[in-house]
C-alpha atoms as a PDB file:
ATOM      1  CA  UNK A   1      33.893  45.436 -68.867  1.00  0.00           C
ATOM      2  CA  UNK A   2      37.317  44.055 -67.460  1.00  0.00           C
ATOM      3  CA  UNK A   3      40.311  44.074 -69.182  1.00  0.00           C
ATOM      4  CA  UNK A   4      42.139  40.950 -69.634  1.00  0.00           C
ATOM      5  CA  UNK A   5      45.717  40.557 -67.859  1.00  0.00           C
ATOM      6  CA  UNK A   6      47.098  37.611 -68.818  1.00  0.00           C
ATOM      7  CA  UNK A   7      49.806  38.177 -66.647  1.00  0.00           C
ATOM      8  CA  UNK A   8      48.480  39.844 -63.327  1.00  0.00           C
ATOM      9  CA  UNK A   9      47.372  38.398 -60.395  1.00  0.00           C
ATOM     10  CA  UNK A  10      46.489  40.446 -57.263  1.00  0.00           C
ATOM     11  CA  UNK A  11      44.167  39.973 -54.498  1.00  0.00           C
ATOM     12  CA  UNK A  12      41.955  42.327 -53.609  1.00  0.00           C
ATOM     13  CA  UNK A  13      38.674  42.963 -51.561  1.00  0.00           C
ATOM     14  CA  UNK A  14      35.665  41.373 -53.741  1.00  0.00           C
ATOM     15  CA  UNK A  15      33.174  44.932 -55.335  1.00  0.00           C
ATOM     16  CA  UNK A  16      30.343  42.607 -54.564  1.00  0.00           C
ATOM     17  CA  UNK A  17      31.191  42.269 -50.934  1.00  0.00           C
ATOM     18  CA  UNK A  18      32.924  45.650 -50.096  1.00  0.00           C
ATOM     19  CA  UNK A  19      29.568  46.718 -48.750  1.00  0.00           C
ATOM     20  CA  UNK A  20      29.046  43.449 -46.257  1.00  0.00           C
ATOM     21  CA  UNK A  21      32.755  43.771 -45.249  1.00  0.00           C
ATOM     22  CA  UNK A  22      32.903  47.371 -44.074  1.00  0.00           C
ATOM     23  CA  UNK A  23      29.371  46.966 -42.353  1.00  0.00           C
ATOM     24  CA  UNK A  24      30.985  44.472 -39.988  1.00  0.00           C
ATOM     25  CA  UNK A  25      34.449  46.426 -40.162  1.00  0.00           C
ATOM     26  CA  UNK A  26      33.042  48.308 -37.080  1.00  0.00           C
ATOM     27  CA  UNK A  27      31.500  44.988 -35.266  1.00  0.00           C
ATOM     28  CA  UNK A  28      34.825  43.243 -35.903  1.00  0.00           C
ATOM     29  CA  UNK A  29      36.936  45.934 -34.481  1.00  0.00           C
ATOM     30  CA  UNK A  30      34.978  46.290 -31.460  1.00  0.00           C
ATOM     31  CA  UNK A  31      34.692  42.907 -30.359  1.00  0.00           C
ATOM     32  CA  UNK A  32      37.968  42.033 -31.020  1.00  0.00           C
ATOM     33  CA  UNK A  33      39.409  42.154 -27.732  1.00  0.00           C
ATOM     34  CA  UNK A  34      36.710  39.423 -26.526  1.00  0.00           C
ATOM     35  CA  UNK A  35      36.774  37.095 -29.458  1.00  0.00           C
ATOM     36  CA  UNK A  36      36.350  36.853 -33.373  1.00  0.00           C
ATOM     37  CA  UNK A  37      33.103  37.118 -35.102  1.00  0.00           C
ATOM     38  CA  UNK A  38      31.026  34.094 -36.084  1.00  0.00           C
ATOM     39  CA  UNK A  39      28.196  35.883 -37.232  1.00  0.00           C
ATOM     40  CA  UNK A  40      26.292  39.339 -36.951  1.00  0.00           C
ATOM     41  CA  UNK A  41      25.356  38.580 -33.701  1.00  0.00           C
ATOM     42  CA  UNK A  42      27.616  35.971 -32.272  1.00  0.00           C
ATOM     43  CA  UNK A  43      31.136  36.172 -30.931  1.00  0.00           C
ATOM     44  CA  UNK A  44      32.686  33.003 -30.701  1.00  0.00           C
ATOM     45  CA  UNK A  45      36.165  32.827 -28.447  1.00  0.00           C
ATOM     46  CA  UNK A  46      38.783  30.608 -29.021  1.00  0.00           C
ATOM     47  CA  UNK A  47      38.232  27.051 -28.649  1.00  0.00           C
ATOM     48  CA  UNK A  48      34.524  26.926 -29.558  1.00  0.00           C
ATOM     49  CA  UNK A  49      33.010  24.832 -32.073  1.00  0.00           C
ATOM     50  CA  UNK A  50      32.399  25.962 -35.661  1.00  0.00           C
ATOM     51  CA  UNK A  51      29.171  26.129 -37.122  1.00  0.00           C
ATOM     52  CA  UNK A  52      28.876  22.610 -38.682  1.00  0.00           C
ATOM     53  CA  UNK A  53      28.731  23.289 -42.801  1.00  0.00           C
ATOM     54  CA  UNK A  54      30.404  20.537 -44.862  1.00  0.00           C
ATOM     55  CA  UNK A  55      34.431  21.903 -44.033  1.00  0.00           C
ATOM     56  CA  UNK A  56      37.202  19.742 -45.947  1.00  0.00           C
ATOM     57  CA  UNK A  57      34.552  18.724 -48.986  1.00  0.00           C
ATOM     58  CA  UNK A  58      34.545  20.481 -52.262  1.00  0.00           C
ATOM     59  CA  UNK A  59      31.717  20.855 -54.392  1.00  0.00           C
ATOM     60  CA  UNK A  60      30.789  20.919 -58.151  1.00  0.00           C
ATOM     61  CA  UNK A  61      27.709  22.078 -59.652  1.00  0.00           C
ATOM     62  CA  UNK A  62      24.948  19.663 -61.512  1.00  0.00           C
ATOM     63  CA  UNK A  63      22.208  22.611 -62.299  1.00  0.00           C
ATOM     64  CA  UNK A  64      21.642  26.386 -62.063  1.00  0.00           C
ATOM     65  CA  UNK A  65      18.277  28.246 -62.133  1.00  0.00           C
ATOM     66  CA  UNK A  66      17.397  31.507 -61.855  1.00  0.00           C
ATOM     67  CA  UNK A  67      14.003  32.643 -61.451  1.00  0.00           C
ATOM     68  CA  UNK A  68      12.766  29.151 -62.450  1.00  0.00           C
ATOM     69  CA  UNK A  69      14.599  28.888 -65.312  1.00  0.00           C
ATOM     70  CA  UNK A  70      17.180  26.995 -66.063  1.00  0.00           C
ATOM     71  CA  UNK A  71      20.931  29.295 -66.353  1.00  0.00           C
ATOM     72  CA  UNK A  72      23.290  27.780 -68.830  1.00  0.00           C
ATOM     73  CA  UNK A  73      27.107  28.221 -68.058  1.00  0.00           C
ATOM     74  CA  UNK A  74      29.900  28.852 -70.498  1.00  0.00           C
ATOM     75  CA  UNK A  75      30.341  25.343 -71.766  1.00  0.00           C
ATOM     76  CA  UNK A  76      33.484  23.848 -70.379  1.00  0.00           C
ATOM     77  CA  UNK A  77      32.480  25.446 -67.266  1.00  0.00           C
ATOM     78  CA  UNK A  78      31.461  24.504 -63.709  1.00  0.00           C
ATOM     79  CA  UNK A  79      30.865  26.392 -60.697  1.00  0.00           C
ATOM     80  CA  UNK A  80      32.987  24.968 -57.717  1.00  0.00           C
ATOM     81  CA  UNK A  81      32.693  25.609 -53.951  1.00  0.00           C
ATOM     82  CA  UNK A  82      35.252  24.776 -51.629  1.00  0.00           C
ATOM     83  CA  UNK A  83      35.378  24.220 -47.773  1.00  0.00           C
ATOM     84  CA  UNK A  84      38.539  24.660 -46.194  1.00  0.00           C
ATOM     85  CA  UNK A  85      39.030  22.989 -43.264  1.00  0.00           C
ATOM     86  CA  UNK A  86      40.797  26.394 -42.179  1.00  0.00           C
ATOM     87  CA  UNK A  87      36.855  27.717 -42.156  1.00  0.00           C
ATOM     88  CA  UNK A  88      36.682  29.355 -45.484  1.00  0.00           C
ATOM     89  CA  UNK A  89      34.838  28.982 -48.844  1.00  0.00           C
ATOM     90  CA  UNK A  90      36.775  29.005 -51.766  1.00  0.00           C
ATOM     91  CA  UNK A  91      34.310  29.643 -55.136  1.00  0.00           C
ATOM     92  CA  UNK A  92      35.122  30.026 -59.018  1.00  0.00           C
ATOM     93  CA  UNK A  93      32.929  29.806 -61.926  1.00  0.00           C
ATOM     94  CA  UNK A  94      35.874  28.565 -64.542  1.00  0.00           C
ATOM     95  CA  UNK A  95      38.268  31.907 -64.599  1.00  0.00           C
ATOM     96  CA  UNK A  96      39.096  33.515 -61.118  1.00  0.00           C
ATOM     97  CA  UNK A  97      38.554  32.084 -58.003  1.00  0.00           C
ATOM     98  CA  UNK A  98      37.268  34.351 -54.776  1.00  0.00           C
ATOM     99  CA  UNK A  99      36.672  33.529 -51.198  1.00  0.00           C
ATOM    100  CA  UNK A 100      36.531  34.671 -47.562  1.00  0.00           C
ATOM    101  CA  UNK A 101      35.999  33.207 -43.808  1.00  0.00           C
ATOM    102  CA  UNK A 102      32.610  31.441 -43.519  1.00  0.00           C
ATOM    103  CA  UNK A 103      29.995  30.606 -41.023  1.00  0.00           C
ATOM    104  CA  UNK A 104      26.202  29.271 -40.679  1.00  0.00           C
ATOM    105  CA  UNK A 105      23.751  31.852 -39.817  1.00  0.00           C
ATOM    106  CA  UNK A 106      20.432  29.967 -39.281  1.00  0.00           C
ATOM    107  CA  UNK A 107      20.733  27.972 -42.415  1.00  0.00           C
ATOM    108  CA  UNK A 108      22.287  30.377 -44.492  1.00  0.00           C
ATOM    109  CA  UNK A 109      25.418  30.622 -45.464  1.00  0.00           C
ATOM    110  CA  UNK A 110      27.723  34.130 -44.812  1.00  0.00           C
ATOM    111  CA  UNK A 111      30.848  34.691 -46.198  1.00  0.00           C
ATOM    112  CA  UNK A 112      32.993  37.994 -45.396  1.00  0.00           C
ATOM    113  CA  UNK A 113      36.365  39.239 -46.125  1.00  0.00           C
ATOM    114  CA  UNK A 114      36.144  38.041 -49.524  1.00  0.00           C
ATOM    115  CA  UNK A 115      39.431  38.239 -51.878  1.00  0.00           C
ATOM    116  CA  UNK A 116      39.551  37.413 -55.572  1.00  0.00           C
ATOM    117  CA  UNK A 117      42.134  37.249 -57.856  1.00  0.00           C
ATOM    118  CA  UNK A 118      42.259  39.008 -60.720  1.00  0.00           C
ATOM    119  CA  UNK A 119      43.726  37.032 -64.127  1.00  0.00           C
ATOM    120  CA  UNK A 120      42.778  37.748 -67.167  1.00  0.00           C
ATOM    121  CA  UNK A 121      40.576  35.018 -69.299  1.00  0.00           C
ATOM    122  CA  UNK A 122      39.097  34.345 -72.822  1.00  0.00           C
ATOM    123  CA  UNK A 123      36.412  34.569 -73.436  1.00  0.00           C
ATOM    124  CA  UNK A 124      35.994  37.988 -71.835  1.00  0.00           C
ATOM    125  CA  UNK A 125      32.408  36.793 -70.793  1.00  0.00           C
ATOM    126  CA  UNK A 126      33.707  34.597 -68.129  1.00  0.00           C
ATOM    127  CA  UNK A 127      34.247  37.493 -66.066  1.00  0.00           C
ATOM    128  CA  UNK A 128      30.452  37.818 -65.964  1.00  0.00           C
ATOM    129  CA  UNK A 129      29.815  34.659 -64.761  1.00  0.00           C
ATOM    130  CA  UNK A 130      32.371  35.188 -61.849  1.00  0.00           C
ATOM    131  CA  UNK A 131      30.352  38.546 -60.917  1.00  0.00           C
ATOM    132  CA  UNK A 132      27.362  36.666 -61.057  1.00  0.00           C
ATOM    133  CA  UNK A 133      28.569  34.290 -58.872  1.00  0.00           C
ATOM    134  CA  UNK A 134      29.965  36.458 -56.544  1.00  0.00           C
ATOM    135  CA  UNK A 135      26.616  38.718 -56.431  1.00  0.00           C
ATOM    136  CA  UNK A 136      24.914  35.291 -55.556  1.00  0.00           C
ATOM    137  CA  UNK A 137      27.273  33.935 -52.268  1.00  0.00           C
ATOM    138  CA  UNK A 138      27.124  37.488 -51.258  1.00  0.00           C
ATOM    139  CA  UNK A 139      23.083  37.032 -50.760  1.00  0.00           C
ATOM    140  CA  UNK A 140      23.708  34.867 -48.051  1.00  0.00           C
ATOM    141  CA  UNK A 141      21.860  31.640 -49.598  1.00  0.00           C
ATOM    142  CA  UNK A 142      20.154  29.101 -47.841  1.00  0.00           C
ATOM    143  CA  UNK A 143      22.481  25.732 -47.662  1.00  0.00           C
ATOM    144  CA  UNK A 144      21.168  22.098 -47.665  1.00  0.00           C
ATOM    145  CA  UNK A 145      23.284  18.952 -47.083  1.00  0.00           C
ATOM    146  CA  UNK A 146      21.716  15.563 -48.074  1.00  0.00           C
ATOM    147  CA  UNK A 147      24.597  12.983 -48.689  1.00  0.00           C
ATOM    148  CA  UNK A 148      26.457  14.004 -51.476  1.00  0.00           C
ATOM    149  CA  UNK A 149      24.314  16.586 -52.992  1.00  0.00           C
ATOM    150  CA  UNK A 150      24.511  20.354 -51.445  1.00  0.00           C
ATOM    151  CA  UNK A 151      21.953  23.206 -52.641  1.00  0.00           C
ATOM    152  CA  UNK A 152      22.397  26.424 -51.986  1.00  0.00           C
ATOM    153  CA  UNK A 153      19.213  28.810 -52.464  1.00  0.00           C
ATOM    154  CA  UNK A 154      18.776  32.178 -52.677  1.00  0.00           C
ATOM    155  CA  UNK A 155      15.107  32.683 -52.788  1.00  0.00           C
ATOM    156  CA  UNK A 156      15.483  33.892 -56.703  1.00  0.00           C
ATOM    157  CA  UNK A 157      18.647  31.340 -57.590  1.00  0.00           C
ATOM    158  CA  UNK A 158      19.105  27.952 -57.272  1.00  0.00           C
ATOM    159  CA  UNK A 159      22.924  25.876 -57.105  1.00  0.00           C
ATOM    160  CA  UNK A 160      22.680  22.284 -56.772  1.00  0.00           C
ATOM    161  CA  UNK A 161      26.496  20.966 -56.622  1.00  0.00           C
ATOM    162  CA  UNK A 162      27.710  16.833 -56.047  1.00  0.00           C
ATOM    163  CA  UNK A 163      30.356  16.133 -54.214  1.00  0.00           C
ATOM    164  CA  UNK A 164      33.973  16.763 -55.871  1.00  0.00           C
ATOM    165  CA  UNK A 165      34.953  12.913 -55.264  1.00  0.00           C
ATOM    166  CA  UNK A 166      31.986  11.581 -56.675  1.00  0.00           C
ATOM    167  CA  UNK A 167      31.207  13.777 -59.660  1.00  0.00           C
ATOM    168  CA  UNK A 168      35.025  14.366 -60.589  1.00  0.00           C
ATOM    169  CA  UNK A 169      37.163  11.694 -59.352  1.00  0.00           C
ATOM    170  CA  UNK A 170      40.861  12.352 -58.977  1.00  0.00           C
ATOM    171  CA  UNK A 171      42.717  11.518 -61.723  1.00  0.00           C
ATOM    172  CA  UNK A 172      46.014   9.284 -61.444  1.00  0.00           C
ATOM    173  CA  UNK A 173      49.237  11.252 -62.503  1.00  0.00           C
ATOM    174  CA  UNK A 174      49.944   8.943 -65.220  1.00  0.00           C
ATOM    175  CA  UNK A 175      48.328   8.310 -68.102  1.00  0.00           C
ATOM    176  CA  UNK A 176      46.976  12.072 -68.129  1.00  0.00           C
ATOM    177  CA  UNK A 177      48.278  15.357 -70.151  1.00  0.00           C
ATOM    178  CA  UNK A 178      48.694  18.111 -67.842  1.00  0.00           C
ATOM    179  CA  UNK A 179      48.084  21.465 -69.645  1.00  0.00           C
ATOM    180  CA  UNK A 180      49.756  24.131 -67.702  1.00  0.00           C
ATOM    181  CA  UNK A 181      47.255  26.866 -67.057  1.00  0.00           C
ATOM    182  CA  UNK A 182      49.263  28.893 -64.112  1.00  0.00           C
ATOM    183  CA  UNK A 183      52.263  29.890 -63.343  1.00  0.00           C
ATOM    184  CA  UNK A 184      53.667  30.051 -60.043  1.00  0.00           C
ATOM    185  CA  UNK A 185      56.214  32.884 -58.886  1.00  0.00           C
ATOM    186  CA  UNK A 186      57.912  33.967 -55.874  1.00  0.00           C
ATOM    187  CA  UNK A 187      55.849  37.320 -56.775  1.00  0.00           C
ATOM    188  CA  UNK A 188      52.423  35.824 -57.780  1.00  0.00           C
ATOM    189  CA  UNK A 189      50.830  34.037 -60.651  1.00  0.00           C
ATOM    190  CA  UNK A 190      50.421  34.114 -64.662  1.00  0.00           C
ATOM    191  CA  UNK A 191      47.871  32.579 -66.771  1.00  0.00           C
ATOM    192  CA  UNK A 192      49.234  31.223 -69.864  1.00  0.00           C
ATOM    193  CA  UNK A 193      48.933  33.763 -72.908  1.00  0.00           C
ATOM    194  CA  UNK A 194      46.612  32.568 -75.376  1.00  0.00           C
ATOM    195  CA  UNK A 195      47.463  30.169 -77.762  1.00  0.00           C
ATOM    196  CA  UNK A 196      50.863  28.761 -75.985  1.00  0.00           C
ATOM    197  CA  UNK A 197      50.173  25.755 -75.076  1.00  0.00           C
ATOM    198  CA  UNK A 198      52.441  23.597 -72.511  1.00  0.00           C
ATOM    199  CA  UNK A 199      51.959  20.208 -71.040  1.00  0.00           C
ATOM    200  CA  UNK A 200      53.775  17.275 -68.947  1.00  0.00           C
ATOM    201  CA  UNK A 201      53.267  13.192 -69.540  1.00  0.00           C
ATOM    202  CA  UNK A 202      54.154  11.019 -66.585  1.00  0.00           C
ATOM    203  CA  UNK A 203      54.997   7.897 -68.829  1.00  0.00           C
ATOM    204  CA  UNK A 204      56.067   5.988 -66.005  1.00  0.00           C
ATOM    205  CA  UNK A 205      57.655   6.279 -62.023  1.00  0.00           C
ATOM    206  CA  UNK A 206      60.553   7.915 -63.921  1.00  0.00           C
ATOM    207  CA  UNK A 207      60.221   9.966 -66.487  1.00  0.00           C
ATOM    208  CA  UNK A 208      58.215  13.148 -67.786  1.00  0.00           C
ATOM    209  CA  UNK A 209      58.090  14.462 -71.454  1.00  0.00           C
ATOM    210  CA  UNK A 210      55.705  17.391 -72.875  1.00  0.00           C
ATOM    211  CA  UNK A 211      56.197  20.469 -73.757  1.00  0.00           C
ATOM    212  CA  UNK A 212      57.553  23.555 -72.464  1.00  0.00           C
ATOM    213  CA  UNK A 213      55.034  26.086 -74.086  1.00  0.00           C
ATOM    214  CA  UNK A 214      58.383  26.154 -77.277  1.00  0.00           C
ATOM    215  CA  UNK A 215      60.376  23.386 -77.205  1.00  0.00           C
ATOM    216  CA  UNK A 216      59.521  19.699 -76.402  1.00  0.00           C
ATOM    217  CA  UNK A 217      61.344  18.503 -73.364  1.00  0.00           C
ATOM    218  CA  UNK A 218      61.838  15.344 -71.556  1.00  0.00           C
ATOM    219  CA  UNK A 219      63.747  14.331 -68.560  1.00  0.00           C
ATOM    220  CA  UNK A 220      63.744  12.271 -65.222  1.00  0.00           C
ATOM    221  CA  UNK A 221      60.893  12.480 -62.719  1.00  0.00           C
ATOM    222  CA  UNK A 222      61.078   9.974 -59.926  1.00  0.00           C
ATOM    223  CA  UNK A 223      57.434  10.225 -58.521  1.00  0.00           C
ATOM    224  CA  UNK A 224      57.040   9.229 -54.704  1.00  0.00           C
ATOM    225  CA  UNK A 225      53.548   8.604 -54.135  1.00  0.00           C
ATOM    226  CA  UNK A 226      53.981   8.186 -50.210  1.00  0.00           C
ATOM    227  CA  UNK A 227      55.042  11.480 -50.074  1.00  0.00           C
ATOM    228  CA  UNK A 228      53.230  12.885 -52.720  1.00  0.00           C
ATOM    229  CA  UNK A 229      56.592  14.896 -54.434  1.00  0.00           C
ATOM    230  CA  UNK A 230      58.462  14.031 -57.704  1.00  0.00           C
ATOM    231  CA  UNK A 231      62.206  14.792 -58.106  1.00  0.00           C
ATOM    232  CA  UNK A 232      62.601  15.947 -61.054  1.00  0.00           C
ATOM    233  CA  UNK A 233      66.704  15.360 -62.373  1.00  0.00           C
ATOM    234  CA  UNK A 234      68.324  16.645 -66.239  1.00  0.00           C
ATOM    235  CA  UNK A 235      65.067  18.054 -67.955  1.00  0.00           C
ATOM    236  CA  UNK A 236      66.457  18.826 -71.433  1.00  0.00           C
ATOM    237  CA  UNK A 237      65.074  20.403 -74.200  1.00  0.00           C
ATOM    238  CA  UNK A 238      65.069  21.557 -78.241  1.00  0.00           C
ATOM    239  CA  UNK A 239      66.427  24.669 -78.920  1.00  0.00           C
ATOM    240  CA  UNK A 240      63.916  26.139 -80.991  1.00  0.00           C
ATOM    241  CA  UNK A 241      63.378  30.227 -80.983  1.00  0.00           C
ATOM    242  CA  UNK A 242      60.173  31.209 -80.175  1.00  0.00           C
ATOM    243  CA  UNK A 243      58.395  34.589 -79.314  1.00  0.00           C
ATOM    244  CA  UNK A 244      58.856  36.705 -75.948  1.00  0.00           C
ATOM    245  CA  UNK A 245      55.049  34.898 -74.770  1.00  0.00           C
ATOM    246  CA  UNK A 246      56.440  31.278 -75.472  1.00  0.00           C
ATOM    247  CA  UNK A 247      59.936  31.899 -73.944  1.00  0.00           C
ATOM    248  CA  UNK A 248      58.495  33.098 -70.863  1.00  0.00           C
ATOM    249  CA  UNK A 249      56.554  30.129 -70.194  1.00  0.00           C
ATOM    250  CA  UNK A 250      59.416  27.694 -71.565  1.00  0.00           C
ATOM    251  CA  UNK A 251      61.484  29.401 -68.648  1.00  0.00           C
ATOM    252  CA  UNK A 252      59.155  29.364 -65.670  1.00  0.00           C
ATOM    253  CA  UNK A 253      58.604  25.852 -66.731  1.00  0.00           C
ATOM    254  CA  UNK A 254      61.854  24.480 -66.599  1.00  0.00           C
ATOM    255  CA  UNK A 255      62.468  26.962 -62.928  1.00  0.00           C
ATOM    256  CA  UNK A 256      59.189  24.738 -61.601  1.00  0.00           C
ATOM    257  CA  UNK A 257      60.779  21.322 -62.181  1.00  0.00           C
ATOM    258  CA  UNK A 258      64.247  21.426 -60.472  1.00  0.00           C
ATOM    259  CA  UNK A 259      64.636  19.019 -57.787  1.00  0.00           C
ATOM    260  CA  UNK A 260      62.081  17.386 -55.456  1.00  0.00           C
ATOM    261  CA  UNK A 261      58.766  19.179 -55.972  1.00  0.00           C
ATOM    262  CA  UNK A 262      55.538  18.774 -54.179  1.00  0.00           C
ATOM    263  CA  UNK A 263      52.562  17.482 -56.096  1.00  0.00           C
ATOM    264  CA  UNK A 264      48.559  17.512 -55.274  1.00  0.00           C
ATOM    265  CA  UNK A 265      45.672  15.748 -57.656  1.00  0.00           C
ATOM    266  CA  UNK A 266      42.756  17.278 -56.913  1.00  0.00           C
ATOM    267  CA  UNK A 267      40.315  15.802 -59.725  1.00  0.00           C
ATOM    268  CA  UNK A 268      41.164  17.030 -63.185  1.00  0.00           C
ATOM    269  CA  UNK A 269      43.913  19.598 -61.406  1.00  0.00           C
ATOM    270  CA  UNK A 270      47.329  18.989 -60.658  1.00  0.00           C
ATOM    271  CA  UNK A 271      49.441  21.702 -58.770  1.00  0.00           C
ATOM    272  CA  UNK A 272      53.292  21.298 -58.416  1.00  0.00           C
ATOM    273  CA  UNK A 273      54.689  23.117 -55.525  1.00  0.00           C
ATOM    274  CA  UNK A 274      58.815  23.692 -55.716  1.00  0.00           C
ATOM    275  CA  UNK A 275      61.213  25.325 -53.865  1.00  0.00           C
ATOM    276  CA  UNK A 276      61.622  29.389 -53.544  1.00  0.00           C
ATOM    277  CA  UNK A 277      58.254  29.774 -54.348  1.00  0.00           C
ATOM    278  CA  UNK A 278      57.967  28.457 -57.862  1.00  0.00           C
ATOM    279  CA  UNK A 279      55.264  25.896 -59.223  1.00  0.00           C
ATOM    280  CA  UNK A 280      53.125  25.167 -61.902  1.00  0.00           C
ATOM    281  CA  UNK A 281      48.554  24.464 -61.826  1.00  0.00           C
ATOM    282  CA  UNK A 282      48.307  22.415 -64.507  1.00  0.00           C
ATOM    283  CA  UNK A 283      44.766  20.433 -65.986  1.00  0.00           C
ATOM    284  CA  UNK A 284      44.432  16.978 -67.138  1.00  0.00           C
ATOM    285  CA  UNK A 285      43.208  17.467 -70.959  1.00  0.00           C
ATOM    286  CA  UNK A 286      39.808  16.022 -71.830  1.00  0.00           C
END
């Protein structure tokens, strides 16, 4: 059973691919001098063509079976897979997220080199869907593209995922309350302890208000959609004493909106990006 860390995040080698990566750990090595590895039996050099899987589309799942019948997720949850356009996958089943450098094989797809983080959720059973789901990309499914729908296919599994953009639209910044969910340090990331809860409301072009996990705050946030950054100017708040947990967030809150700060929508998540490493991953509320 894990423990929960609400606060840690590390990155480390995945358990259910430490077997895969040190069997190629000798293959890699050796051939390194000639190229990098596309698969078990390729070497590709630089300048050739990937293998052609779906790279720069993200994918949310519809269905899961196993063994014919059908697996029910956590409710709330969904399993999404992510192609880089940097050539890796990117996976999570609704607590950490885990992912490696990627390539065809004959219809299959491999992943190696995997890293996951490591933050602690509620309910503690999430952590066993993210082993399942790492057990499962580790078996090298089959993969099947037809338009917007992707299955992958182990032989004794089955994923069937839509497209991000058509199952989960982006949502617009305003008119949305963004629950924080992450924290963003110059050392790593948080989750938020259980039970604080903070948020931001884009009212208009302008302003923000929400809360800052203790007090309510509220402030100016020019948003410059070309550019996809806000500048945030005087965010102000109550002064109401809370507990260590609260205060913590209410702090890294108010470091992540100083000044002009990136912003990306990606559906129903919206990550803000500031300066000196400090940012918030925030979701829209249902």
């Amino acid at each position: 059973m894990h423990e929960a860390k609400p606060y840690a995040l590390s990155m480390r080698p995945s358990r259910v691919q430490t077997k895969t990566a040190v069997g190629l750990l000798g293959v890699v090595l050796a051939l390194a001098a000639c190229g990098r590895v596309e698969g078990p039996n390729t070497v590709v050099t630089a300048g050739s063509a990937p293998a052609a899987l779906p790279w720069g589309r993200s994918f949310l799942s519809t269905d899961v079976t196993e063994n014919g019948v059908r697996k029910e997720l956590i409710p709330g949850s969904r399993i999404l897979i992510e192609f880089k356009d940097d050539r890796r996958v990117i996976a999570s089943a609704g607590c950490n997220s885990g992912g490696g450098g990627a390539w065809d094989a004959g219809g299959r797809l491999v992943i190696t080199d995997v890293m996951t983080t490591e933050i602690g959720c509620e309910p503690i059973v999430r952590h066993t869907q993210d082993e399942w789901l790492g057990a499962f990309l580790s078996s090298k499914p089959r993969w099947n593209l037809q338009g917007t729908t992707l299955t992958l296919d182990n032989g004794s599994a089955r994923v069937l995922l839509e497209d991000r953009k058509v199952s989960r639209p982006d949502r617009a910044l305003r008119g949305s309350r963004w629950v924080v969910n992450t924290i963003i340090e110059a050392g790593g990331a948080s989750s938020i302890p259980a039970g604080v809860e903070a948020y931001l409301e884009f009212v208009d072009d302008q302003r923000v208000i929400g809360s800052s996990g203790c007090n309510s705050l509220s402030g100016g946030a020019a948003v410059d959609e070309a550019n996809a950054a806000i500048t945030f100017a005087e965010i102000r708040g109550t002064k109401m004493g809370c507990d260590q947990a609260r205060m913590r967030v209410e702090q890294a809150v108010h470091q992540a909106l100083r000044g002009r700060v990136g912003f990306k929508i990606d559906g129903d998540k919206l990550v803000l990006t500031g300066p000196a490493g400090h940012g918030l991953h925030l979701r829209a509320a249902r």
